[in-house]
Protein backbone atom coordinates (compact mmCIF):
# COMPACT_ATOMS: atom_id res chain seq x y z
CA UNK A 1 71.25 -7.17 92.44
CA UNK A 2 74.72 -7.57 91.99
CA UNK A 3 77.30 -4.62 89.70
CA UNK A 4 77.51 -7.74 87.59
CA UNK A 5 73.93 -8.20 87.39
CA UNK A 6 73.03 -4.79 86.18
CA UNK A 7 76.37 -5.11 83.83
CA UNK A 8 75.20 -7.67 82.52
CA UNK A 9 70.97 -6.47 82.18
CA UNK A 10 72.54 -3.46 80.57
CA UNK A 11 74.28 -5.60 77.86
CA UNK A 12 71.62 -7.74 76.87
CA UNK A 13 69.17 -4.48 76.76
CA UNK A 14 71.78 -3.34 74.07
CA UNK A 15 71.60 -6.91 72.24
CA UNK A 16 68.00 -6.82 72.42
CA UNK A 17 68.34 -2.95 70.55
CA UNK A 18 70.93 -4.51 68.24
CA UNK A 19 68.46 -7.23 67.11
CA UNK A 20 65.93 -4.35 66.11
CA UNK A 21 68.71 -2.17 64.44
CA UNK A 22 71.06 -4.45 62.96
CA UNK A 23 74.37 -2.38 63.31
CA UNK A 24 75.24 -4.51 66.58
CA UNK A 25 75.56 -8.04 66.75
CA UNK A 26 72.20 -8.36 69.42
CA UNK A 27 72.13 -12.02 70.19
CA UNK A 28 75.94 -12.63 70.53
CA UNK A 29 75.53 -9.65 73.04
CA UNK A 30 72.93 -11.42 74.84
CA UNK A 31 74.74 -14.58 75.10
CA UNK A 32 78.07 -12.89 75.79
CA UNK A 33 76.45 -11.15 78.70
CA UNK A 34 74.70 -14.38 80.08
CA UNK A 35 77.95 -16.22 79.73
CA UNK A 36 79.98 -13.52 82.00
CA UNK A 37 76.92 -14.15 84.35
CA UNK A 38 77.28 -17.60 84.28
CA UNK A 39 81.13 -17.75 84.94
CA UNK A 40 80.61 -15.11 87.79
CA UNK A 41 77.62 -17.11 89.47
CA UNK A 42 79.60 -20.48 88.78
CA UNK A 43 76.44 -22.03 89.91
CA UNK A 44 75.28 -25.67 88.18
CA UNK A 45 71.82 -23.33 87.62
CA UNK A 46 73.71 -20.14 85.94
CA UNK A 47 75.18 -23.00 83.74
CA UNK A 48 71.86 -24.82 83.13
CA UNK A 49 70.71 -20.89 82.57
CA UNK A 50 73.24 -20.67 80.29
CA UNK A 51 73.01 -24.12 78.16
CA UNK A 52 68.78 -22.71 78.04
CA UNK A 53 69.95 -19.36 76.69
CA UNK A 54 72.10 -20.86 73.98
CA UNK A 55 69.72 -23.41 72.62
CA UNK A 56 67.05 -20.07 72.23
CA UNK A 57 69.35 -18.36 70.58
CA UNK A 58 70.36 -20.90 68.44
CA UNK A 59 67.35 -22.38 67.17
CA UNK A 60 66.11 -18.85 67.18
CA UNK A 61 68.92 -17.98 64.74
CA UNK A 62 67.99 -20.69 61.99
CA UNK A 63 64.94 -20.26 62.31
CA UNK A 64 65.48 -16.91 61.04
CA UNK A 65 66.96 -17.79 58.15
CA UNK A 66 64.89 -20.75 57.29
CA UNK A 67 61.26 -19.21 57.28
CA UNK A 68 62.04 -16.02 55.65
CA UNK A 69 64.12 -17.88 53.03
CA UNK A 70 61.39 -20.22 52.19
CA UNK A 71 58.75 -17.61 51.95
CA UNK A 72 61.01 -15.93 49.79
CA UNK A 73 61.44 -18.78 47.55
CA UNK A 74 57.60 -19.04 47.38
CA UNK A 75 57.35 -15.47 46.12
CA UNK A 76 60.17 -16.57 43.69
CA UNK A 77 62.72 -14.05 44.62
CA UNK A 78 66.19 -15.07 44.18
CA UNK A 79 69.48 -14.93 46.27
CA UNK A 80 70.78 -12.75 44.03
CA UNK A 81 68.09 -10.40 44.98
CA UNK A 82 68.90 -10.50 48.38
CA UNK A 83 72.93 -10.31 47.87
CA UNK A 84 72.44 -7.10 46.00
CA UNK A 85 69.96 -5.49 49.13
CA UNK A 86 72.91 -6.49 51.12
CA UNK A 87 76.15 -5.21 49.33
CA UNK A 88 73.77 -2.11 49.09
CA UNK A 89 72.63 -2.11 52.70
CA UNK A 90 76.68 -1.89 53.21
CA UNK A 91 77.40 0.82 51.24
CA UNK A 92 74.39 3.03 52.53
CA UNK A 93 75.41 2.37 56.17
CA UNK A 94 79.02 3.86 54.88
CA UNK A 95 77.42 6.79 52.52
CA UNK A 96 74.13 7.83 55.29
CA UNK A 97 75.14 6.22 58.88
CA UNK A 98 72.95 3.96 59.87
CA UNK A 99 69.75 4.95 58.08
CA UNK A 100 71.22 4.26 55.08
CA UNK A 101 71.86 0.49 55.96
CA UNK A 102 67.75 0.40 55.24
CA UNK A 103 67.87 2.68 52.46
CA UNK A 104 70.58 0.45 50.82
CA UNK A 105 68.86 -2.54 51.40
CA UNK A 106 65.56 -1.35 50.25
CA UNK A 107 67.19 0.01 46.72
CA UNK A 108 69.58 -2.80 46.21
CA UNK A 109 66.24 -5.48 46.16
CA UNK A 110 64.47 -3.35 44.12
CA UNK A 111 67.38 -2.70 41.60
CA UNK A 112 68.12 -5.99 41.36
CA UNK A 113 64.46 -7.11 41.16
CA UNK A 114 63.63 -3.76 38.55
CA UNK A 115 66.42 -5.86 36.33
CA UNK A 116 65.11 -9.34 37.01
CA UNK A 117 61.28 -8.39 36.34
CA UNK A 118 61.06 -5.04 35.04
CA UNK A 119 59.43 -2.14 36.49
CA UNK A 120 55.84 -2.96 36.59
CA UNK A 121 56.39 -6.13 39.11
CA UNK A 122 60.07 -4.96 41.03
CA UNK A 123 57.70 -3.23 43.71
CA UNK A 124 55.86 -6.12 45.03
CA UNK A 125 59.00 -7.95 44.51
CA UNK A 126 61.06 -5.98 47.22
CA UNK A 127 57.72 -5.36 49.42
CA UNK A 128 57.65 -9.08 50.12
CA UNK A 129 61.58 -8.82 50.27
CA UNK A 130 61.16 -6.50 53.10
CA UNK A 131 58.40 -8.59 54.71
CA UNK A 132 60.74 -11.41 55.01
CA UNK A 133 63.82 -9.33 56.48
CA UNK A 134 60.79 -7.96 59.01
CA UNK A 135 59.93 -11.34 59.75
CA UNK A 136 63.38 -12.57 60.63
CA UNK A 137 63.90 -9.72 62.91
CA UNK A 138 60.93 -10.53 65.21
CA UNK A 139 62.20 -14.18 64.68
CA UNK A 140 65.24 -13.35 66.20
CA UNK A 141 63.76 -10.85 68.74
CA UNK A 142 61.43 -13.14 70.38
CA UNK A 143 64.66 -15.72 70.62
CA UNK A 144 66.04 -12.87 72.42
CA UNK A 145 63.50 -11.97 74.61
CA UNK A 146 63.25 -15.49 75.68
CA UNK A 147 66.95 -15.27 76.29
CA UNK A 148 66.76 -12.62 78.64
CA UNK A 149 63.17 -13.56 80.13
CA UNK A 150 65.45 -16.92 81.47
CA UNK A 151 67.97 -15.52 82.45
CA UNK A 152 65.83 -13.10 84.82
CA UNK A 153 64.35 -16.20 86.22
CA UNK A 154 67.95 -17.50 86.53
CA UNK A 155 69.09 -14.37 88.74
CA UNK A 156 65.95 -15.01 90.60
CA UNK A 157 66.52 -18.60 91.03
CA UNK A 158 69.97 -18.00 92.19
């Protein structure tokens, strides 16, 4: 294994962590770190690697948006709900670093759904809330972790 290799293993590791704890930006890591691969290698297969790796992450990343968001909508939970978990997630990561970014979210969906729905029915509100930000993470972790499983094939092919 080349420097670049491990360089670039240790970067998409890092994406791959950023995708579970959403302070980094985890799949632009991964394909950033593919992309230097590619360019180094130079290879029609690191490029064909490459074109494989963005297409995962790609459909990976509306995927994400579109199941959770229709599940959502099914549970009748508005965008407004969600816009308030994330100005909140924003302040939290400011006011407790890093854990707060959940905490934030977490009271900013039920806040806003407490409002919407009242007390009573603002719990099972953000619960599926949460489901549906769990789900898009493992959405766009398995993207990920296809990402990386072909590019390992790539170095191994090449």
């Amino acid at each position: 294994m080349s420097v670049t290799e491990v360089l670039v293993a240790v970067v998409i590791a890092i994406g791959l962590v950023g995708i579970l704890v959403p302070v980094l930006p985890g799949s632009v890591l991964v394909l950033g770190a593919v992309l230097v691969w590619a360019i180094e290698v130079g290879s029609g297969t690191a490029w064909a690697v490459f074109a494989i790796v963005t297409a995962l992450l790609a459909v990976g990343t509306v995927v994400k948006y579109l199941v959770p968001g229709r599940r959502l909508k099914e549970q009748g939970i508005p965008a407004s709900t969600q816009w308030a978990g994330a100005l909140l997630a924003v302040v939290g990561f400011f006011v407790v670093p890093v854990v707060g970014l959940f905490l934030g979210f977490v009271l900013g969906v039920y806040l806003a759904e407490r409002r919407r729905v009242g007390a009573a029915r603002a719990w099972p509100s953000t619960k599926a809330a949460l489901r549906a930000v769990g789900l898009s993470i493992l959405i766009e972790l398995a993207a990920g972790l296809l990402a990386a499983a072909t590019w390992v094939v790539g170095v191994l092919a090449t």
